[in-house]
N, C-alpha and C. Protein backbone atom coordinates (compact mmCIF):
# COMPACT_ATOMS: atom_id res chain seq x y z
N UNK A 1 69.94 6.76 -4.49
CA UNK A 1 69.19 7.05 -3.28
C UNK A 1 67.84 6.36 -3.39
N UNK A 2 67.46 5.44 -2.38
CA UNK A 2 65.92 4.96 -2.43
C UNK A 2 65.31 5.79 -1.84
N UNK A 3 63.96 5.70 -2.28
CA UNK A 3 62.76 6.45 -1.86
C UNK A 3 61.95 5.14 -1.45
N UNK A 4 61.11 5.49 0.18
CA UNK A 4 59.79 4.74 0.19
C UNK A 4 58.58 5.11 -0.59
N UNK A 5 57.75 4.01 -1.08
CA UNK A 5 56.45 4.96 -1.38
C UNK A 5 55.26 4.35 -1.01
N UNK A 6 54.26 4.77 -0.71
CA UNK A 6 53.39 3.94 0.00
C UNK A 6 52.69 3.08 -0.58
N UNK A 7 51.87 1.87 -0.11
CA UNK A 7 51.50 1.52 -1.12
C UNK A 7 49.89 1.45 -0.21
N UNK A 8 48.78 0.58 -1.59
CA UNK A 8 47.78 0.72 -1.53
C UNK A 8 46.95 -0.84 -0.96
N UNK A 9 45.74 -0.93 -0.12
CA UNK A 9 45.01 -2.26 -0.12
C UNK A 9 43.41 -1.57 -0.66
N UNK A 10 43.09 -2.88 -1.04
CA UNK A 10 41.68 -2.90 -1.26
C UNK A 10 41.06 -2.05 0.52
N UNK A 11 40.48 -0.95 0.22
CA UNK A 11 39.65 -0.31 1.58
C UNK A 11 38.83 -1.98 2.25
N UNK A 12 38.50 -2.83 1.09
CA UNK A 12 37.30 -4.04 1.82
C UNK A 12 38.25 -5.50 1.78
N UNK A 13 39.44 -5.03 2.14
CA UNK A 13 40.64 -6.44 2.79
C UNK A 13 41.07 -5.87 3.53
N UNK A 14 40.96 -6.66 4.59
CA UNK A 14 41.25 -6.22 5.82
C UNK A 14 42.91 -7.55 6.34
N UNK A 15 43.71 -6.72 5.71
CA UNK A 15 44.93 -7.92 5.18
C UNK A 15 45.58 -7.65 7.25
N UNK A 16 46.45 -9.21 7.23
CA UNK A 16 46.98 -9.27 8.89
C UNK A 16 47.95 -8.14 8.86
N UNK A 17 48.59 -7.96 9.92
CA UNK A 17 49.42 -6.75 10.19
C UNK A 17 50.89 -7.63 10.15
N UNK A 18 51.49 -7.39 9.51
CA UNK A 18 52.85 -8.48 9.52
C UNK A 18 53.82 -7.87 10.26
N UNK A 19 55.44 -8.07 10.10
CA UNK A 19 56.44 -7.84 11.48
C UNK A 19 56.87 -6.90 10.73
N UNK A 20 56.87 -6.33 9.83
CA UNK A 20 57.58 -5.18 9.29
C UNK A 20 56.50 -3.97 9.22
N UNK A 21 55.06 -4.37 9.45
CA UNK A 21 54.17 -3.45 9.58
C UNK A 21 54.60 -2.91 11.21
N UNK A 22 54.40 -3.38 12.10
CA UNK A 22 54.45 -3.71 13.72
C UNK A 22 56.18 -2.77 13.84
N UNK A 23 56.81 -3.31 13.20
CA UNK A 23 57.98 -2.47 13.37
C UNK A 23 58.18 -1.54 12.71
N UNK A 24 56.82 -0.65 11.89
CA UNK A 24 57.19 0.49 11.52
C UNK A 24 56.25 1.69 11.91
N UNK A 25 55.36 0.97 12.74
CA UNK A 25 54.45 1.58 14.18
C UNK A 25 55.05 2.28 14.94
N UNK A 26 55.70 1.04 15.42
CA UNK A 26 56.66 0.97 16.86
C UNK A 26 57.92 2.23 16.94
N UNK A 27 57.95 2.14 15.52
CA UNK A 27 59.23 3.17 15.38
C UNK A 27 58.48 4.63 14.89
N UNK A 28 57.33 4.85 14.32
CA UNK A 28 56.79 5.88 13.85
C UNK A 28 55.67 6.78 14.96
N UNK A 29 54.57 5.80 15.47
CA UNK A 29 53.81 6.21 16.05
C UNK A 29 54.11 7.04 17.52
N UNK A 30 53.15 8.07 17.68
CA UNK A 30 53.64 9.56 18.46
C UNK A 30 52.31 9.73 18.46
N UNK A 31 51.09 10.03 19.13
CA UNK A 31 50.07 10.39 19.15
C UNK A 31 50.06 11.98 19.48
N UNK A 32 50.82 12.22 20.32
CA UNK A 32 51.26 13.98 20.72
C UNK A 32 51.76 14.99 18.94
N UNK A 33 52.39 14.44 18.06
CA UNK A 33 52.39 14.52 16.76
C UNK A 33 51.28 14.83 15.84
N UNK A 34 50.62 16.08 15.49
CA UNK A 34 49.46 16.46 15.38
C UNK A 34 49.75 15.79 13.47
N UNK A 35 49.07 14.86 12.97
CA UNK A 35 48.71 14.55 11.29
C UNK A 35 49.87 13.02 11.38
N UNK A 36 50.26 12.53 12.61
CA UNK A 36 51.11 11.68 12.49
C UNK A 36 50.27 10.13 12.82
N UNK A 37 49.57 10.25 13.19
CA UNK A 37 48.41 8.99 12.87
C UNK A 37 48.34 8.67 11.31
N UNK A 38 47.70 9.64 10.79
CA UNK A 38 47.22 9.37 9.55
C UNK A 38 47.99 9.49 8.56
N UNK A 39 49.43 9.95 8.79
CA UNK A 39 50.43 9.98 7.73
C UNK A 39 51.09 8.36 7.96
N UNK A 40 50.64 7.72 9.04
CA UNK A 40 51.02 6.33 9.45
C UNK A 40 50.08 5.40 8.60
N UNK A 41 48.90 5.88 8.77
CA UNK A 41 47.42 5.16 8.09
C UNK A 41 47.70 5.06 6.40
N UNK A 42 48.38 6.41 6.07
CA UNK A 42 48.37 6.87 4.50
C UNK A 42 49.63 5.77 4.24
N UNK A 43 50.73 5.56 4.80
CA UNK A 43 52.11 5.08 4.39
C UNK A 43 51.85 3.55 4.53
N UNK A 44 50.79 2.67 5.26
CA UNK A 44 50.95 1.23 5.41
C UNK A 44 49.32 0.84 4.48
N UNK A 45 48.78 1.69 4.05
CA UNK A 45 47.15 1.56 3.36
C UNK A 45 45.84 1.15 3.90
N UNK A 46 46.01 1.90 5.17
CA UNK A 46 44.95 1.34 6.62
C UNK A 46 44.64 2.35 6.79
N UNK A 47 43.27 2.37 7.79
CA UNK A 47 42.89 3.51 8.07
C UNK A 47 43.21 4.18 9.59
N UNK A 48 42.77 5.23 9.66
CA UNK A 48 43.52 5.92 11.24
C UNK A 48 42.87 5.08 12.47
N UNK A 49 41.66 4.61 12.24
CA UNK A 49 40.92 3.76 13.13
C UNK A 49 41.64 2.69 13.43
N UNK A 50 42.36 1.75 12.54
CA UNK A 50 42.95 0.27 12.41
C UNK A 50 44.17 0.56 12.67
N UNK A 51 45.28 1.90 12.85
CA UNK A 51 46.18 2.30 13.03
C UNK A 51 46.21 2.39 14.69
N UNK A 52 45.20 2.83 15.01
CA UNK A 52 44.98 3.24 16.82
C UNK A 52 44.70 1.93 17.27
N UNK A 53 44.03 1.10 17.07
CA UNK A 53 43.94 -0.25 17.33
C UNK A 53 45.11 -1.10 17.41
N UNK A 54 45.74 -1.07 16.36
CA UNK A 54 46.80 -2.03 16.52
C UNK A 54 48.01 -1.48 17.53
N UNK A 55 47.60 -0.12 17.31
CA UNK A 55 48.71 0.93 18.89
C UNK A 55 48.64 0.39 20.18
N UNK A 56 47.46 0.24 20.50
CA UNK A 56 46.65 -0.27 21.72
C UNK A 56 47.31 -1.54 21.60
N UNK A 57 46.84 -2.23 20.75
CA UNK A 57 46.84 -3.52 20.91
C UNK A 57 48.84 -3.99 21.49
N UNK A 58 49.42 -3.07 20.83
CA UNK A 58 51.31 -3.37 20.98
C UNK A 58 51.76 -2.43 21.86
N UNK A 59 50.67 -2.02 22.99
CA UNK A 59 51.41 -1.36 24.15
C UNK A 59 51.22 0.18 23.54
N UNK A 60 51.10 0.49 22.66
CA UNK A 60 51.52 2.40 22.24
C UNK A 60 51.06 3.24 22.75
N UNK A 61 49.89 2.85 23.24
CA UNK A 61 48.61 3.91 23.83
C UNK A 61 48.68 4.25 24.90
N UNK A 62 48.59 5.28 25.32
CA UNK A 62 49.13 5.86 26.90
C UNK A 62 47.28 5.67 27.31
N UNK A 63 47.53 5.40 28.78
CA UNK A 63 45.76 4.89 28.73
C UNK A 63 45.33 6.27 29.16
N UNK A 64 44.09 6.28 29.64
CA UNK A 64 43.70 7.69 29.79
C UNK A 64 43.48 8.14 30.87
N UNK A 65 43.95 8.96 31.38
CA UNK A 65 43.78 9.60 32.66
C UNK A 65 42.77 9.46 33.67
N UNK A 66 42.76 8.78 34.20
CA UNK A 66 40.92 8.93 35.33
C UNK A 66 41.11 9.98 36.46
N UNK A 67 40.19 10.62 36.19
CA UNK A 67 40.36 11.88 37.19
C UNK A 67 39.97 11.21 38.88
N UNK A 68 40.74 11.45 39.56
CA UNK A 68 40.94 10.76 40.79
C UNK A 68 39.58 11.05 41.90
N UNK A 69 38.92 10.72 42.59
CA UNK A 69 37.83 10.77 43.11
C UNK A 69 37.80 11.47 44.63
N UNK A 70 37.70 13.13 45.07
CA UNK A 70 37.86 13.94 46.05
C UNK A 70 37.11 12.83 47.02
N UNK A 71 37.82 13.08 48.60
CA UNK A 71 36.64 12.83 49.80
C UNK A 71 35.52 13.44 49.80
N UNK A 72 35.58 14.79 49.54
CA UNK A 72 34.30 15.57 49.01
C UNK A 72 33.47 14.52 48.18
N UNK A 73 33.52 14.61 46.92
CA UNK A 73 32.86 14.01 45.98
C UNK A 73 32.67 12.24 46.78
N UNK A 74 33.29 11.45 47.43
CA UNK A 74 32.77 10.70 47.68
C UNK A 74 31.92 10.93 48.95
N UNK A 75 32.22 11.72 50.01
CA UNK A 75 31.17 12.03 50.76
C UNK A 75 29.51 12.68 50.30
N UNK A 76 29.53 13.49 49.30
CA UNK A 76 28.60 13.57 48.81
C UNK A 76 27.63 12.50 47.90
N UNK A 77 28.54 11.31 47.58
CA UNK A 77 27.34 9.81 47.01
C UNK A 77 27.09 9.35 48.56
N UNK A 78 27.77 9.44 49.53
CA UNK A 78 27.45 8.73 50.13
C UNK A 78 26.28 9.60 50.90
N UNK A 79 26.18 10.82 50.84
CA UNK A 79 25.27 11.71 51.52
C UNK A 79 23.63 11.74 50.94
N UNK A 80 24.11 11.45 49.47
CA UNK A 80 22.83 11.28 48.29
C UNK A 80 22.64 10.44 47.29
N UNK A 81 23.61 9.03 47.57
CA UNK A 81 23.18 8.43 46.62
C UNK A 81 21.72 7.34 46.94
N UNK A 82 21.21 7.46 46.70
CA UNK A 82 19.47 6.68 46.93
C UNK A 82 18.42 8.01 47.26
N UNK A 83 19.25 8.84 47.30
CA UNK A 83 17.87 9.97 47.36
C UNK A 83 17.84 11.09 46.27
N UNK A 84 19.24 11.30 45.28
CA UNK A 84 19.28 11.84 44.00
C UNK A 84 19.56 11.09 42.62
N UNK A 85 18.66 11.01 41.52
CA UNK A 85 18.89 10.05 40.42
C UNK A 85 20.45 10.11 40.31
N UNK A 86 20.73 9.09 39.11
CA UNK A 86 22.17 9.21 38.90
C UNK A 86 22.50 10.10 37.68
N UNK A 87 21.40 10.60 37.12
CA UNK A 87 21.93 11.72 36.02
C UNK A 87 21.86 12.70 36.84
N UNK A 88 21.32 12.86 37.81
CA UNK A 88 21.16 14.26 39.15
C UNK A 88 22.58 14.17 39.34
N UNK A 89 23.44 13.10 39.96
CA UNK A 89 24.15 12.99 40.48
C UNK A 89 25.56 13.03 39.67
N UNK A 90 25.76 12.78 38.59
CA UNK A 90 26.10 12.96 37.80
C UNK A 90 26.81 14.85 37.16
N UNK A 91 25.41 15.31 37.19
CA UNK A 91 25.23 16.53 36.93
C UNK A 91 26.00 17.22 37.92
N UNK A 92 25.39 17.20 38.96
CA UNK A 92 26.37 17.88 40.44
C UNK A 92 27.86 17.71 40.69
N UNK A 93 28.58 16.80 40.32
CA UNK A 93 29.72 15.94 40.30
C UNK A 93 30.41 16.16 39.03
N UNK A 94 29.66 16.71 37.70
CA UNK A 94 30.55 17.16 37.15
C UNK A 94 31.18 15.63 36.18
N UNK A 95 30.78 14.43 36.41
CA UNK A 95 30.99 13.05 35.92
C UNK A 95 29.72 12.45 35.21
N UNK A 96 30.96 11.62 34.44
CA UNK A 96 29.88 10.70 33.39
C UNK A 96 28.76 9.55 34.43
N UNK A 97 27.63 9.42 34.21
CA UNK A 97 26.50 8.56 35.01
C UNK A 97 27.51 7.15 34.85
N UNK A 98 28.27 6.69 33.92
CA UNK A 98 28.61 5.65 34.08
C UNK A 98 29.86 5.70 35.22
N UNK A 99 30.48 6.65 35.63
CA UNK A 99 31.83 6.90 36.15
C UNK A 99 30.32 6.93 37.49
N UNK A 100 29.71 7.48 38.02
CA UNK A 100 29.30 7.49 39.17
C UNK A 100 28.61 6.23 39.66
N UNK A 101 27.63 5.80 37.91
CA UNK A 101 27.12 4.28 39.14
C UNK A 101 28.96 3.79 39.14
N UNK A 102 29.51 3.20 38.77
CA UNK A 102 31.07 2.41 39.23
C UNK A 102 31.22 2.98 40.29
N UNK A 103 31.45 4.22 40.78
CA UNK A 103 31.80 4.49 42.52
C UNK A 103 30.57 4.14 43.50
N UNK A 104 29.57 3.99 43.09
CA UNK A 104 28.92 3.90 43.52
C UNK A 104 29.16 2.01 44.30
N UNK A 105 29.02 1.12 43.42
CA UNK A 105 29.36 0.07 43.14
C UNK A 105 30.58 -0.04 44.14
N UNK A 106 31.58 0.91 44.09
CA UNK A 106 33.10 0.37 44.90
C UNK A 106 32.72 0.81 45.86
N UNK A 107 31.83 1.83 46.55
CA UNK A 107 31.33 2.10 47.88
C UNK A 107 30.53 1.66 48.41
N UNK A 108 29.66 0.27 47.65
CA UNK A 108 28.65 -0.66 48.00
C UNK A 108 27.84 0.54 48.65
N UNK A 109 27.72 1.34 47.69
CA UNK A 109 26.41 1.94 48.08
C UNK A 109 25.16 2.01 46.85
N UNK A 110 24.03 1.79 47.05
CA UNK A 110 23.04 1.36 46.48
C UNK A 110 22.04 2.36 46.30
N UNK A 111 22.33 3.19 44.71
CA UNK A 111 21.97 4.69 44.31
C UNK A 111 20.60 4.39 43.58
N UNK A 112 20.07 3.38 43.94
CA UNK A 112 18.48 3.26 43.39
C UNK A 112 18.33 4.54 44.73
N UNK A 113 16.38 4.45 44.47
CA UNK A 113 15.77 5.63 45.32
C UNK A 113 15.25 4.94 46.41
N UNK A 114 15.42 5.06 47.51
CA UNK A 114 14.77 4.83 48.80
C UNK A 114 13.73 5.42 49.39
N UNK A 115 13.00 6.73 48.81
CA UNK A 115 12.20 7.47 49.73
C UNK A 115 11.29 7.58 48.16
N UNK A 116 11.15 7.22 47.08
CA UNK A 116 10.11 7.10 46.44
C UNK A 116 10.80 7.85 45.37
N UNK A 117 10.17 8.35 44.05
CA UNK A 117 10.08 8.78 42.88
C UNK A 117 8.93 9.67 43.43
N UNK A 118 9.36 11.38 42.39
CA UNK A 118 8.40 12.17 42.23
C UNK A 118 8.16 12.61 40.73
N UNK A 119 6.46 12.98 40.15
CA UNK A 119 6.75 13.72 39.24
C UNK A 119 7.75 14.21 38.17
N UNK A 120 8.81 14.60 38.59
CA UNK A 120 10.11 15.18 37.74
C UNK A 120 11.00 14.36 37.50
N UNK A 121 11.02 13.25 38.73
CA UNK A 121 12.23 11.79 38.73
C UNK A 121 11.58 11.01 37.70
N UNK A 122 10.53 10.72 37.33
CA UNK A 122 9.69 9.83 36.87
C UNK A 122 9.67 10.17 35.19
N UNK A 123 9.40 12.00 35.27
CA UNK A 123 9.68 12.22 33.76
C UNK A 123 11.24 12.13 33.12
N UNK A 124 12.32 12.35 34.04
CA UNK A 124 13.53 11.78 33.83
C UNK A 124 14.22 10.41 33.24
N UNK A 125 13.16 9.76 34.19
CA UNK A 125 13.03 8.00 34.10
C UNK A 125 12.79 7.54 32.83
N UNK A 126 11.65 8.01 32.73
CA UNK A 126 10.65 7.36 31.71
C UNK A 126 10.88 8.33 30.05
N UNK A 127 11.53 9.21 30.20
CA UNK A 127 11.60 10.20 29.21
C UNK A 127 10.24 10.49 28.53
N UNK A 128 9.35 10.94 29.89
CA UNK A 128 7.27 11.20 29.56
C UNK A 128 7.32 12.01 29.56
N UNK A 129 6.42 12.87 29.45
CA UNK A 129 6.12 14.48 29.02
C UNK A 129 4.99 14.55 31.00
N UNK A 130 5.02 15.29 31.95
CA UNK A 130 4.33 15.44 33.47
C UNK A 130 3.28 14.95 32.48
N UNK A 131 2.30 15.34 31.71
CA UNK A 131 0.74 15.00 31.42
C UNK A 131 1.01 13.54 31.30
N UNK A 132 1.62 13.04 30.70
CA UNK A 132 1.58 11.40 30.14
C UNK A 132 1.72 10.76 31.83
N UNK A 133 2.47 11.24 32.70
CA UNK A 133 2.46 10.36 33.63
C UNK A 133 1.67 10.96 34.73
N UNK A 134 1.37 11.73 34.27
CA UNK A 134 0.05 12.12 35.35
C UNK A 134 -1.69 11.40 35.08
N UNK A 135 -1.61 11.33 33.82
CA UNK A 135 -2.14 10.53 33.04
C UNK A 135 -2.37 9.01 33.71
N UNK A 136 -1.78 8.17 33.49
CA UNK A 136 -0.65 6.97 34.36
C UNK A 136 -1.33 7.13 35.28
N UNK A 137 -1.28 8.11 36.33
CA UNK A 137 -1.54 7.72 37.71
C UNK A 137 -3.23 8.04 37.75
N UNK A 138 -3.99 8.40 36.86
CA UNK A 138 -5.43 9.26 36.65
C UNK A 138 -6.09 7.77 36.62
N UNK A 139 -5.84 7.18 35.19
CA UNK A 139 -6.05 6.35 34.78
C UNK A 139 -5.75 4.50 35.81
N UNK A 140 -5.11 5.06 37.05
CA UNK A 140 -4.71 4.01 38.42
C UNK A 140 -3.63 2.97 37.87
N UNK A 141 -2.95 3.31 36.49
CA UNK A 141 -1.77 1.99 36.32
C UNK A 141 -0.81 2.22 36.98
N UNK A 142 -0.43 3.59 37.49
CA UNK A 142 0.19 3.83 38.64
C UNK A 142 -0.03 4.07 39.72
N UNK A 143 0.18 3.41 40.56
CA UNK A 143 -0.11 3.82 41.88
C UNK A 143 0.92 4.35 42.66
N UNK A 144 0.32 5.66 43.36
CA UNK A 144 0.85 6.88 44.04
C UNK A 144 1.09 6.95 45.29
N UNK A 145 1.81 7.32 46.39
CA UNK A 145 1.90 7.44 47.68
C UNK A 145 1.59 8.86 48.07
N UNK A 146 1.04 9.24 49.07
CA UNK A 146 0.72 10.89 49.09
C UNK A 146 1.76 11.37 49.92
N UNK A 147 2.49 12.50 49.75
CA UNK A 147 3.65 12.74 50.80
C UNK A 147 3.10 13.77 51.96
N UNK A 148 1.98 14.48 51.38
CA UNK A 148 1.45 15.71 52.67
C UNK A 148 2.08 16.99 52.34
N UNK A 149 2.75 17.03 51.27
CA UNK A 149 3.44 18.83 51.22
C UNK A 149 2.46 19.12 50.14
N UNK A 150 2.48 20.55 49.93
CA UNK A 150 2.20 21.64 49.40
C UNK A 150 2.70 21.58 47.62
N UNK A 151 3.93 20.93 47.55
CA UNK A 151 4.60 21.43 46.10
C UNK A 151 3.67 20.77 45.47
N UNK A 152 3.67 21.19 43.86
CA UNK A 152 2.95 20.39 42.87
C UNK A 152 3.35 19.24 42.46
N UNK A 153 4.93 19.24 42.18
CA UNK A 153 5.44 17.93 41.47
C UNK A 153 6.50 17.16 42.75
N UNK A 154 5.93 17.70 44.31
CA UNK A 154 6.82 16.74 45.30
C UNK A 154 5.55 16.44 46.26
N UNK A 155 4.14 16.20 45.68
CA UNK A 155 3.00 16.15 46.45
C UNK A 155 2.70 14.54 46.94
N UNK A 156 3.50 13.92 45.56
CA UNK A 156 3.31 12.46 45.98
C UNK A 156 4.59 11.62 45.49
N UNK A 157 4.44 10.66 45.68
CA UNK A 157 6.05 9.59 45.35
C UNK A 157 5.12 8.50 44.95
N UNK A 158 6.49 7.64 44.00
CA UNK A 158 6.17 6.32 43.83
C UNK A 158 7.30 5.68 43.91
N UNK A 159 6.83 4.28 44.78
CA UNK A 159 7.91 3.56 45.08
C UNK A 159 8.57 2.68 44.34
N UNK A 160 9.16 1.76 44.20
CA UNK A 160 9.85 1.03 43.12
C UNK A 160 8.84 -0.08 42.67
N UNK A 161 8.25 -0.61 44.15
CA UNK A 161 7.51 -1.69 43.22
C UNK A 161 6.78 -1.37 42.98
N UNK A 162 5.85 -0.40 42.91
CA UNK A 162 4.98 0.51 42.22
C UNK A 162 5.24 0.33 41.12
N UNK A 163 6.37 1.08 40.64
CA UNK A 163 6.76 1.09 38.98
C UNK A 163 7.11 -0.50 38.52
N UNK A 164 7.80 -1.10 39.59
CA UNK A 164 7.80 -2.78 38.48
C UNK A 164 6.74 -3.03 38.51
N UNK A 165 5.15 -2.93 39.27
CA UNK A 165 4.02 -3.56 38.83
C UNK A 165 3.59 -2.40 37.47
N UNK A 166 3.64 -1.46 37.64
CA UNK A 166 3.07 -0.92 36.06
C UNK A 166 4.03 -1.28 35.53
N UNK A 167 5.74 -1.70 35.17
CA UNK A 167 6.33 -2.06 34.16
C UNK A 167 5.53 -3.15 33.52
N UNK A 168 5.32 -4.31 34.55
CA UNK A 168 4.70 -5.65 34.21
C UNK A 168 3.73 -5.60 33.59
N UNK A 169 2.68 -4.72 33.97
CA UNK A 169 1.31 -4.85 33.64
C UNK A 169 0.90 -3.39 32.72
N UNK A 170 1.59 -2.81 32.21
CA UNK A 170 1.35 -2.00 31.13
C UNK A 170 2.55 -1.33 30.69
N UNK A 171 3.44 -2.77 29.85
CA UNK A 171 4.63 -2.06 29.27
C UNK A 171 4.51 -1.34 27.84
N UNK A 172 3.31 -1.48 27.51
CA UNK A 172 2.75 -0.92 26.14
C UNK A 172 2.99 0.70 26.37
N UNK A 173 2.60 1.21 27.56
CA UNK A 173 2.07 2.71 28.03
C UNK A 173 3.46 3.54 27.65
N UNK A 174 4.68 3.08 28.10
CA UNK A 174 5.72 4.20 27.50
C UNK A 174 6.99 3.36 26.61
N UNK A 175 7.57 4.61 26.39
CA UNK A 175 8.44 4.10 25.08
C UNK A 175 9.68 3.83 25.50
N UNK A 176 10.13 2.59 24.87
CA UNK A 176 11.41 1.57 25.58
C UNK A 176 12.79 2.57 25.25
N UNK A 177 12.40 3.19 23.91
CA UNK A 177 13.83 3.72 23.56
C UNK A 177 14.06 5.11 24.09
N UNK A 178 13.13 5.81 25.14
CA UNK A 178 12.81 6.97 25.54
C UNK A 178 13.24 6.51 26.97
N UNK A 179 13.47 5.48 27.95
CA UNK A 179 13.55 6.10 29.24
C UNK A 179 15.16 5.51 29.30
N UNK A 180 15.38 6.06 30.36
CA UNK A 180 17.06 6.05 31.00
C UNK A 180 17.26 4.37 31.12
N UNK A 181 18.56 4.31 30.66
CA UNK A 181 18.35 2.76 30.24
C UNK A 181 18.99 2.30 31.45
N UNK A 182 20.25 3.07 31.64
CA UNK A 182 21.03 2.70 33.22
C UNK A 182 19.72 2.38 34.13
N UNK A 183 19.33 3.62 34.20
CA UNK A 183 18.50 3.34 35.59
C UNK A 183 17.11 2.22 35.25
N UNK A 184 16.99 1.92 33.73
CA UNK A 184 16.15 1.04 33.99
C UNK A 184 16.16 -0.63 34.04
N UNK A 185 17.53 -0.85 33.90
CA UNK A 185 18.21 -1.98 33.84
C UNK A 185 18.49 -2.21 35.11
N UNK A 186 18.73 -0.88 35.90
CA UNK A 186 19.28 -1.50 37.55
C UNK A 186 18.33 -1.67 37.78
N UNK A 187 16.93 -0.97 37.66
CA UNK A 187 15.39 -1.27 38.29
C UNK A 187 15.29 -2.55 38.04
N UNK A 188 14.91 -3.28 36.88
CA UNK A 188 14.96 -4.38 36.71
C UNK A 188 15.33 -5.32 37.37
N UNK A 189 16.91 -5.18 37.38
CA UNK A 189 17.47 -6.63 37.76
C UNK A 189 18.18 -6.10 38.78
N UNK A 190 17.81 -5.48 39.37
CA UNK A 190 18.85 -5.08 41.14
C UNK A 190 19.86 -4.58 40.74
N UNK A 191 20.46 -4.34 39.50
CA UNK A 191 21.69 -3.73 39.14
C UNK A 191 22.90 -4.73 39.05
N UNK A 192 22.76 -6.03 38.85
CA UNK A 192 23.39 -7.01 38.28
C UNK A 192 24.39 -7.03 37.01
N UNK A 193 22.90 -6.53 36.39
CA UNK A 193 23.65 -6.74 35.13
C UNK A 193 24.63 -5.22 34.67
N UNK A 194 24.52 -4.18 35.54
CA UNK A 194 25.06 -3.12 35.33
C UNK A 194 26.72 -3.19 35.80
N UNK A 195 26.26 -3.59 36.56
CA UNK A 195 27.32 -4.45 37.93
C UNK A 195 28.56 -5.23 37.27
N UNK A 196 27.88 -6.69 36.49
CA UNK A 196 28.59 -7.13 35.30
C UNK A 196 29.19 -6.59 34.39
N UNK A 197 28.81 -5.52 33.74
CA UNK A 197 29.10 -4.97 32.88
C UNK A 197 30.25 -3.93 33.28
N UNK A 198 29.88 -3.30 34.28
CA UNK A 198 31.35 -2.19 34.49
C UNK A 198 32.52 -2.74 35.13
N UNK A 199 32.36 -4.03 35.84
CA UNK A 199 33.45 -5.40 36.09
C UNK A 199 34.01 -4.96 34.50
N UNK A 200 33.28 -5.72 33.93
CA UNK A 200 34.17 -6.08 32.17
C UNK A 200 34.70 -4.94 32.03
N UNK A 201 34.31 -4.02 31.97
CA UNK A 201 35.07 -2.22 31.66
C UNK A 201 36.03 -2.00 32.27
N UNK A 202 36.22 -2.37 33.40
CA UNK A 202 37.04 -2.13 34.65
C UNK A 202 38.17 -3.18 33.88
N UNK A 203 38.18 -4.15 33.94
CA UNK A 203 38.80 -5.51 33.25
C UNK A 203 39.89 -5.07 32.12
N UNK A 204 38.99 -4.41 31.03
CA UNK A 204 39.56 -4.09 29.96
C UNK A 204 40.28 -2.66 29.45
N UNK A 205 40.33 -2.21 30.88
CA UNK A 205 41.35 -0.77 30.50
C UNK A 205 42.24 -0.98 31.41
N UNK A 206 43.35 -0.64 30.64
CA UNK A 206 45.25 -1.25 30.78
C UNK A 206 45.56 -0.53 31.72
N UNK A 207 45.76 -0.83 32.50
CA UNK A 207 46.68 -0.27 33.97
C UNK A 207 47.75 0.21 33.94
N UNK A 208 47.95 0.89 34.61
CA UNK A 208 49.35 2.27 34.68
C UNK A 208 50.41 1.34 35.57
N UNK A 209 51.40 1.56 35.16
CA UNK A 209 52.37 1.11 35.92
C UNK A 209 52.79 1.27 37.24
């Protein structure tokens, strides 16, 4: 009677996957199989990471579910997208900021802010503490619009090019690795390059039959 037994690679050779590896995937791999990844990883001398990869890569991988998008939920971007951030929006919706700018994007609707930034949007933005950007506006590198209400932190707005002229002219003042990068990349560049980027995403997840 033969026995298989597994054998071993150097963890730092990263050796090709040959046709008898590929055909013993094909015949083994079950992801629904709870320890059957890694009893796959343990039997060819790879790890569970390089095991799921090469799954993907030969069809194995069932892709992942995208939760389908209510008329509700799209009537509501279209009701608030440019007047609630996208982690606001996000939050309400119950979805990842990247899953909402993309609908956003397929509804050619354009979830920058239209009626200004307040106070609370701004400490969101910028990941500032209200004093630091109240600060900002004391000190005139920001400039403020007055709205006429009563609230404390909805008393005034700032508009976009407001903030690209203080981006330009005092990018020293806040910290790059502290504000919302989505939203500060669409500020930037009109949302181009965000745009680009969830194309490629979109691109690279395998379609259902």
């Amino acid at each position: 009677m033969s026995t298989t037994t597994p054998f071993t690679r150097s963890p730092f050779l990263r050796a090709p996957w040959s046709q008898e590896d590929d055909v013993y995937l094909q015949a083994q791999y079950n992801p629904d199989h709870a320890g059957r990844v890694r009893a796959i990883a343990q039997h060819l001398g790879r790890t569970p990471h390089a095991v799921k990869r090469r799954a993907g890569l030969l069809g194995l991988r069932r892709p992942r579910p995208q939760q389908q998008w209510t008329p509700e939920e799209e009537q509501f971007l279209n009701n608030h997208a440019g007047t609630l951030l996208t982690t606001t929006l996000a939050k309400r919706l119950k979805r990842s900021v990247s899953a909402v700018t993309h609908k956003c994007r397929q509804l050619h609707l354009r979830n920058r802010f239209r009626e200004g930034y307040t106070l609370d949007d701004l400490v969101t933005c910028f990941g500032a503490s209200p004093h630091t950007i109240q600060r900002w506006v004391h000190d005139s590198k920001l400039q403020i619009q007055h709205r006429g209400t009563h609230r404390p932190h909805d008393a005034w707005c700032v508009t976009e090019d407001a903030i690209l002229q203080f981006i330009e002219h005092h990018p020293m003042a806040f910290d790059l690795h502290r504000v919302d990068q989505l939203w500060f990349l669409d500020l930037l560049f009109d949302g181009h390059i965000i745009a680009k980027a969830l194309r490629a995403l979109e691109s690279d997840t395998p379609q259902t039959a």
